[in-house]
N, C-alpha and C. Protein backbone atom coordinates (compact mmCIF):
# COMPACT_ATOMS: atom_id res chain seq x y z
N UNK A 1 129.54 114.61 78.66
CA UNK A 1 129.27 113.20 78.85
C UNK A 1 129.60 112.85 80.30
N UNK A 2 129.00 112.52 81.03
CA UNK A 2 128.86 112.19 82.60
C UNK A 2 129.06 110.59 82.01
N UNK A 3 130.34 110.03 82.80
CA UNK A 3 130.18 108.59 83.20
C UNK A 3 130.00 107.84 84.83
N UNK A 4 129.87 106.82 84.74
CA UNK A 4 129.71 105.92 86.12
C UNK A 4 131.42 105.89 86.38
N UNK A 5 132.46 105.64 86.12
CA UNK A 5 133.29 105.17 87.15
C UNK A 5 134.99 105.66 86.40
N UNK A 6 135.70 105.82 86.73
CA UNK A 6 137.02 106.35 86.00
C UNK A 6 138.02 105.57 86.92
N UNK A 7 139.46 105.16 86.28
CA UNK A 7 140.22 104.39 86.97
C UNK A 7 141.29 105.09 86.49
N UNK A 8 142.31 105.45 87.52
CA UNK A 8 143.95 106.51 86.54
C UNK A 8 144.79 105.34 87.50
N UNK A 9 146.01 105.37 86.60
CA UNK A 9 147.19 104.55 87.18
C UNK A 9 148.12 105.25 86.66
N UNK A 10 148.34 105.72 87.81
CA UNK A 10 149.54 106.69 88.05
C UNK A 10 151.09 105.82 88.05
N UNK A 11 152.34 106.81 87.50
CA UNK A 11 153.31 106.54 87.35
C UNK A 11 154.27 107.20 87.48
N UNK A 12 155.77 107.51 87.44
CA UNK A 12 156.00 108.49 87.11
C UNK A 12 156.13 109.44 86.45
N UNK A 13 155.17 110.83 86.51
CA UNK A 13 155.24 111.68 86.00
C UNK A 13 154.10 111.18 84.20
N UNK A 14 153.29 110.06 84.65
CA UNK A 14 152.45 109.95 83.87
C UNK A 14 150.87 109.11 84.29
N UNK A 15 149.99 109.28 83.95
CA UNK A 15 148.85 109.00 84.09
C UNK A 15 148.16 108.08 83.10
N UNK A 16 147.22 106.97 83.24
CA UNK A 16 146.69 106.22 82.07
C UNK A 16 144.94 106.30 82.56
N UNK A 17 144.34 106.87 82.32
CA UNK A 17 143.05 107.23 82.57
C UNK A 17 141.87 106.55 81.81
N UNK A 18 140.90 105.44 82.27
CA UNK A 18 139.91 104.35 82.01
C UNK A 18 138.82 105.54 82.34
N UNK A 19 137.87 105.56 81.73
CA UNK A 19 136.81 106.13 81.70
C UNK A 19 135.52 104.92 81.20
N UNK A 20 134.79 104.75 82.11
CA UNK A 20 133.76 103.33 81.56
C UNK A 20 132.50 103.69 82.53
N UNK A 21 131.40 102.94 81.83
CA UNK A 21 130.22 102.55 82.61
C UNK A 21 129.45 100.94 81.93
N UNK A 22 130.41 100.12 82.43
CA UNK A 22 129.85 98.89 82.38
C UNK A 22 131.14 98.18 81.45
N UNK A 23 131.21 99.05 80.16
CA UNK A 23 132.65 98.75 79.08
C UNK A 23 133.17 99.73 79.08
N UNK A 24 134.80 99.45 78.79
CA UNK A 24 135.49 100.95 78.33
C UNK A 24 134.99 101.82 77.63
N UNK A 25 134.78 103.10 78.20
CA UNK A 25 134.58 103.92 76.95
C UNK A 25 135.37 105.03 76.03
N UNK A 26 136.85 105.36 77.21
CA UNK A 26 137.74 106.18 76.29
C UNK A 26 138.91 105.61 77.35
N UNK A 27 140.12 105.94 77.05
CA UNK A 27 141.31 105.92 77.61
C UNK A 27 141.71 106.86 77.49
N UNK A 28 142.97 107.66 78.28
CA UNK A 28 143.39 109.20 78.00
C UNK A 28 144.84 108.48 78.29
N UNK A 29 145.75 109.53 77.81
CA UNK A 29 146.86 109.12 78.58
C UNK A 29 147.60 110.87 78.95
N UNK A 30 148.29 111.06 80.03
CA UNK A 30 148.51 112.31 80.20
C UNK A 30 149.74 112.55 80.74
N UNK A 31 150.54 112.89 80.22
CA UNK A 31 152.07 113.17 80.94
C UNK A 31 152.75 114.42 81.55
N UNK A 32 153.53 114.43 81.66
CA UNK A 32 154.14 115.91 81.98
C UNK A 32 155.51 115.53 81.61
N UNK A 33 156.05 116.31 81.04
CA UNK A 33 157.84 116.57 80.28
C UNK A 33 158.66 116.94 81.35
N UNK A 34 159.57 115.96 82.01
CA UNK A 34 160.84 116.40 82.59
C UNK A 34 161.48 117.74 82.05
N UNK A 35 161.93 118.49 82.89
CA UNK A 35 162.70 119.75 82.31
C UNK A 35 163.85 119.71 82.19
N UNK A 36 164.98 120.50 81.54
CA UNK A 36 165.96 120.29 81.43
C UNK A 36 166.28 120.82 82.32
N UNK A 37 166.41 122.21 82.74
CA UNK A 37 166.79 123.36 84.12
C UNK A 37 166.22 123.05 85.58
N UNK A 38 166.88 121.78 86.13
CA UNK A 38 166.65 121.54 87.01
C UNK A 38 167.39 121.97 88.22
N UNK A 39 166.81 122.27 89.46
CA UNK A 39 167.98 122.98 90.27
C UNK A 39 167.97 121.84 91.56
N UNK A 40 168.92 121.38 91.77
CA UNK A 40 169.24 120.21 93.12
C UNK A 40 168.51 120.70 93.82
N UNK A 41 168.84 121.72 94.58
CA UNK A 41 167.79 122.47 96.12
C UNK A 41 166.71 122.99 95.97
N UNK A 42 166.28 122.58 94.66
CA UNK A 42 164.56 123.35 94.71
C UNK A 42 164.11 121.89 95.50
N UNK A 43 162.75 122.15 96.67
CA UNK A 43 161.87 121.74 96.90
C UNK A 43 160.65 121.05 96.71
N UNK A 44 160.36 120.01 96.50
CA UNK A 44 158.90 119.61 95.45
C UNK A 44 159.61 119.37 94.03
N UNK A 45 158.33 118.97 93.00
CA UNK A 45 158.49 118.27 91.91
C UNK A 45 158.27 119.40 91.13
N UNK A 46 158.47 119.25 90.57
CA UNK A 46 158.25 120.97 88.80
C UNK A 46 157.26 120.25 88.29
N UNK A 47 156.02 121.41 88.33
CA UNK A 47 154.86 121.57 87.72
C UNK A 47 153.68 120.18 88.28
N UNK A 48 153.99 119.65 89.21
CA UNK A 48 153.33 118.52 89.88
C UNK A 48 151.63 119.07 90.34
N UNK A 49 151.62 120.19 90.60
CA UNK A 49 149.93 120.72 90.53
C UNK A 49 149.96 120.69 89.47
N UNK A 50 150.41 121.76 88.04
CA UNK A 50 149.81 121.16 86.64
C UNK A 50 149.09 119.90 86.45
N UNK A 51 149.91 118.85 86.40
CA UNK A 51 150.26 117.72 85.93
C UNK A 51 148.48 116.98 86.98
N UNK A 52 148.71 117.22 88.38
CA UNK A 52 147.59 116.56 89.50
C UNK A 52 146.24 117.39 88.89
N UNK A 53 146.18 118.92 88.42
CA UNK A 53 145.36 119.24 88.23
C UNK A 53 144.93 118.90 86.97
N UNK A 54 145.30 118.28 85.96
CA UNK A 54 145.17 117.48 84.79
C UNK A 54 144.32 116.41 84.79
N UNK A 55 145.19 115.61 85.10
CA UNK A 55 144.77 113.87 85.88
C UNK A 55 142.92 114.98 86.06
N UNK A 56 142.83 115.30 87.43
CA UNK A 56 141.54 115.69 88.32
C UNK A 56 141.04 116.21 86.93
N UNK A 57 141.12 117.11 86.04
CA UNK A 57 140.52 117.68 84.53
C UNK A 57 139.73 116.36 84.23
N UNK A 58 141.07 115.37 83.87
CA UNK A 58 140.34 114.37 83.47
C UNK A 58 139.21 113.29 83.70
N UNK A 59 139.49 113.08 84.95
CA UNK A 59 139.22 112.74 85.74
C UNK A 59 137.16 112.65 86.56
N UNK A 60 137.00 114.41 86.05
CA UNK A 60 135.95 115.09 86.67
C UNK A 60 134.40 114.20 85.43
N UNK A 61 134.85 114.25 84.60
CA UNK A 61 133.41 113.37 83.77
C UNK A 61 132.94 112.41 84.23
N UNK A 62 133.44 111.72 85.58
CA UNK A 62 132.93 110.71 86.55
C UNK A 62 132.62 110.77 87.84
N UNK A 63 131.61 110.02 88.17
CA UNK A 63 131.31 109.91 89.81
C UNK A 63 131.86 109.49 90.32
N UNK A 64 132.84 108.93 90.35
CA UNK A 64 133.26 107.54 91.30
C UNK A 64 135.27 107.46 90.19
N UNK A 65 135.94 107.56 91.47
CA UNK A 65 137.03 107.48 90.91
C UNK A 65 137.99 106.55 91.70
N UNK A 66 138.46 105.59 90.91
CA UNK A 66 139.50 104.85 91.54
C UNK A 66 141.25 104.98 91.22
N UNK A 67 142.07 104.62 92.18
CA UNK A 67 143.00 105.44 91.79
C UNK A 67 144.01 104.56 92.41
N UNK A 68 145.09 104.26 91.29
CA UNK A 68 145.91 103.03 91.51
C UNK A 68 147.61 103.71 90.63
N UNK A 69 148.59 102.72 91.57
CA UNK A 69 149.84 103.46 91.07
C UNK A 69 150.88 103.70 92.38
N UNK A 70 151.77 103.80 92.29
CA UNK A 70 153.31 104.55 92.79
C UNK A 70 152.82 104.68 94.15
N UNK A 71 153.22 105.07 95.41
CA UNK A 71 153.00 105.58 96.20
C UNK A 71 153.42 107.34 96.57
N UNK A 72 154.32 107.25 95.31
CA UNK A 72 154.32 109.21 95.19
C UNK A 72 152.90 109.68 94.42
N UNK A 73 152.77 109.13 92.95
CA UNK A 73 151.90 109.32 93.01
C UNK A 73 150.04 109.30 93.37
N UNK A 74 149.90 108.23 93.71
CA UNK A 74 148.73 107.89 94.56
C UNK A 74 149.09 109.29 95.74
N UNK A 75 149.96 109.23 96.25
CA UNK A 75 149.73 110.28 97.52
C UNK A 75 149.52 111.97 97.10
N UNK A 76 150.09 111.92 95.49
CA UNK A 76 150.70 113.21 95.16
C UNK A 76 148.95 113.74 94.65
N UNK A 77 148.64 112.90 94.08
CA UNK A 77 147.05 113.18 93.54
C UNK A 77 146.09 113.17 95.04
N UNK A 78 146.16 112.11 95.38
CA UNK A 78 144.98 112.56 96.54
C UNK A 78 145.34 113.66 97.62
N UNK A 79 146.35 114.24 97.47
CA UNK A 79 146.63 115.23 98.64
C UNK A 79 146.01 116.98 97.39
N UNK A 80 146.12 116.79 96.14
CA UNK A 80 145.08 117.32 95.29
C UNK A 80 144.08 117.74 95.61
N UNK A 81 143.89 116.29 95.40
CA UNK A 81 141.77 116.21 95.52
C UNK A 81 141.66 116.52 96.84
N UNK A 82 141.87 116.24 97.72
CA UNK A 82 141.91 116.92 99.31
C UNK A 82 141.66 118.36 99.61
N UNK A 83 142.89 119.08 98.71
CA UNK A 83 143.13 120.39 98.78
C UNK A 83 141.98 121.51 97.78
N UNK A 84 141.45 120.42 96.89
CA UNK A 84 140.24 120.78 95.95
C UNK A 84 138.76 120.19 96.59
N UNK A 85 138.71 119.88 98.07
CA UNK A 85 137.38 119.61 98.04
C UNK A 85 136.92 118.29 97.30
N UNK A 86 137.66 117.73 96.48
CA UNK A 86 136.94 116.87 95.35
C UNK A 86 137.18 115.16 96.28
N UNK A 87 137.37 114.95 97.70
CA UNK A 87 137.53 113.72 98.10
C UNK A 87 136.44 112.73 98.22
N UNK A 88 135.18 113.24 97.73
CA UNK A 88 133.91 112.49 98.04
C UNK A 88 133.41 111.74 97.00
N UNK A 89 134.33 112.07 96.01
CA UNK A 89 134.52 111.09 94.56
C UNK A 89 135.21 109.83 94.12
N UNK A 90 136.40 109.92 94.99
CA UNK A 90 136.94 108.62 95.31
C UNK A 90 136.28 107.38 96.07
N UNK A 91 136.50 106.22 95.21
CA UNK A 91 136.42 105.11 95.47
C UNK A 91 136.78 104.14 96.03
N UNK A 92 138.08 104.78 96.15
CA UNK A 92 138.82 103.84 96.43
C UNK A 92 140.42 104.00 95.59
N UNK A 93 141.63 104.04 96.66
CA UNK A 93 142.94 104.11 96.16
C UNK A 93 143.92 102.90 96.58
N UNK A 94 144.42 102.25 95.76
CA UNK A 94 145.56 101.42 95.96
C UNK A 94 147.63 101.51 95.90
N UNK A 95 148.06 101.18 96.64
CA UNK A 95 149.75 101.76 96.32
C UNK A 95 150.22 100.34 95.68
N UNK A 96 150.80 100.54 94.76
CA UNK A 96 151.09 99.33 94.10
C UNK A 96 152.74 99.26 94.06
């Protein structure tokens, strides 16, 4: 199913994904589980490509993607889609 336009609002460590062409047509919602074995001096977020490459999974059944939320995540996803080629799909991003 190809749609016209998808909207995710990012959060922490969760996603709420609008999929529509004209009316809603599905909502997704997509998270990722904090871990327990966390180590202070690790670098970066645990499993944050999973989680970006998810969202983008979801994401891909549309032309046109808008993308609203956090300023970690708004930055954490479009530095994604950047790294995937996929920036010519966006619509438009807001930091809220």
């Amino acid at each position: 199913m190809q749609v016209s336009y998808a909207i995710v609002w990012l959060e922490f460590r969760a996603a709420k994904i609008f999929l529509f062409d004209g009316t809603v047509i599905e909502d997704t919602w997509v998270e990722i589980p904090l871990t327990e074995n966390r180590d202070c001096d690790h670098g970066g977020a645990d499993g944050a490509d999973d989680f970006f490459g998810e969202v983008a999974r979801c994401l891909d059944v549309a032309r046109e993607w808008i993308i609203l939320g956090t300023r970690s995540g708004c930055f954490g996803l479009l530095a994604y889609i950047c790294r995937h080629k996929l920036d010519g799909r966006v619509a438009g991003a807001e930091v809220t």
